[in-house]
Protein backbone atom coordinates (compact mmCIF):
# COMPACT_ATOMS: atom_id res chain seq x y z
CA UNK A 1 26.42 0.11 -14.22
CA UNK A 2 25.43 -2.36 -11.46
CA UNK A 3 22.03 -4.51 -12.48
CA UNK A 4 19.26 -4.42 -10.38
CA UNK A 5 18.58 -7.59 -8.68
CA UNK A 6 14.89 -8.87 -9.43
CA UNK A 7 11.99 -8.07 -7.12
CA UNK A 8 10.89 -10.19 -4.45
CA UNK A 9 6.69 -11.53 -4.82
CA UNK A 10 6.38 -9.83 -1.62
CA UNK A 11 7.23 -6.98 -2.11
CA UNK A 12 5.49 -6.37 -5.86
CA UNK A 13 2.09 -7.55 -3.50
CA UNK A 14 2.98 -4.75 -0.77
CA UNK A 15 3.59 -2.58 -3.28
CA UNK A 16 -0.14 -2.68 -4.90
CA UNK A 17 -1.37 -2.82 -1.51
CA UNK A 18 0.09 0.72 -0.60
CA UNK A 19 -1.03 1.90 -3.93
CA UNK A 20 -4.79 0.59 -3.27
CA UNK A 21 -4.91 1.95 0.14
CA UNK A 22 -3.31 5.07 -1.19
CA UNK A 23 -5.99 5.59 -3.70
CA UNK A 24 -8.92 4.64 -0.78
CA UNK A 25 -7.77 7.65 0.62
CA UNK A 26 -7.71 9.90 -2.14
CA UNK A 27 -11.51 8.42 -2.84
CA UNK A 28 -12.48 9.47 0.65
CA UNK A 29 -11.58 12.85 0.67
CA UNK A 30 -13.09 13.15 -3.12
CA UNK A 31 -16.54 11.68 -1.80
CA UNK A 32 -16.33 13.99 1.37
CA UNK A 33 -15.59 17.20 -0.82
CA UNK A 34 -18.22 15.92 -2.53
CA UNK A 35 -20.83 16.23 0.36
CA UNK A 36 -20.96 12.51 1.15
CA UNK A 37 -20.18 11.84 5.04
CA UNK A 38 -21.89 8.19 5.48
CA UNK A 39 -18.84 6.15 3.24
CA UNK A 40 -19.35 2.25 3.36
CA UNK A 41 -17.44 0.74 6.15
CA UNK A 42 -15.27 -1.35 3.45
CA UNK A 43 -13.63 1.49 1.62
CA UNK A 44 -12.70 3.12 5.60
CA UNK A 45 -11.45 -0.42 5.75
CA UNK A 46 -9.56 -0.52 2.13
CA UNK A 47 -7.51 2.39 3.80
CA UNK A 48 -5.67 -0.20 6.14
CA UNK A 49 -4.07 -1.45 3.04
CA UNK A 50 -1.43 1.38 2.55
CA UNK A 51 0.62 0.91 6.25
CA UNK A 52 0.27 -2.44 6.03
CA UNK A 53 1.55 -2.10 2.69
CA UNK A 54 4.18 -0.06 4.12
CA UNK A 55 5.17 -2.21 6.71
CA UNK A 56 5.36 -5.42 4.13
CA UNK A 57 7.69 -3.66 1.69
CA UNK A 58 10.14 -2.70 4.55
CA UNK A 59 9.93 -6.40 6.52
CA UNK A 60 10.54 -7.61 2.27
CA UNK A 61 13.33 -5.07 1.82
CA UNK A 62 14.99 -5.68 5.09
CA UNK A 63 14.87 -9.35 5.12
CA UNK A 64 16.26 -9.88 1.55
CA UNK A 65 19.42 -7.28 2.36
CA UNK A 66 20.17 -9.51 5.51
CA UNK A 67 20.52 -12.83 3.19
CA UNK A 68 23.01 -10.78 1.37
C-alpha cells in the first residue's frame, strides 16, 4: 500500500473553513424553519466561508501536485 503524503497547513485551514460555512448554512435554514427571517448579518456572512473554503483546498491541492 502506497502512504499518504502529509497534509498541507493550507489545506487542513480550508478544510474547517468549508466545514464552518457548511454548518452556517445548515443554521440558516434551521432558524428560518424555525420562523426567524431577520438572521444577523455575520452568520449570512459566515456562509462565504464554505466556497472560499472550496476554492483554497483546490488552489492547495493543485499547487502541491504541480511540485511533484
Amino acid at each position: 500500500m502506497a502512504s499518504s503524503a502529509p497534509r498541507s497547513a493550507v489545506l487542513s485551514v480550508s478544510m474547517i473553513m468549508f466545514g464552518l460555512g457548511l454548518l452556517a448554512i445548515v443554521a440558516i435554514f434551521v432558524l428560518f424553519a424555525l420562523g426567524y427571517q431577520n438572521l444577523p448579518i455575520w452568520l449570512n456572512l459566515a456562509t462565504l466561508l464554505c466556497p472560499a473554503g472550496l476554492i483554497f483546498g483546490v488552489i492547495a491541492t493543485v499547487l502541491r501536485n504541480r511540485r511533484r
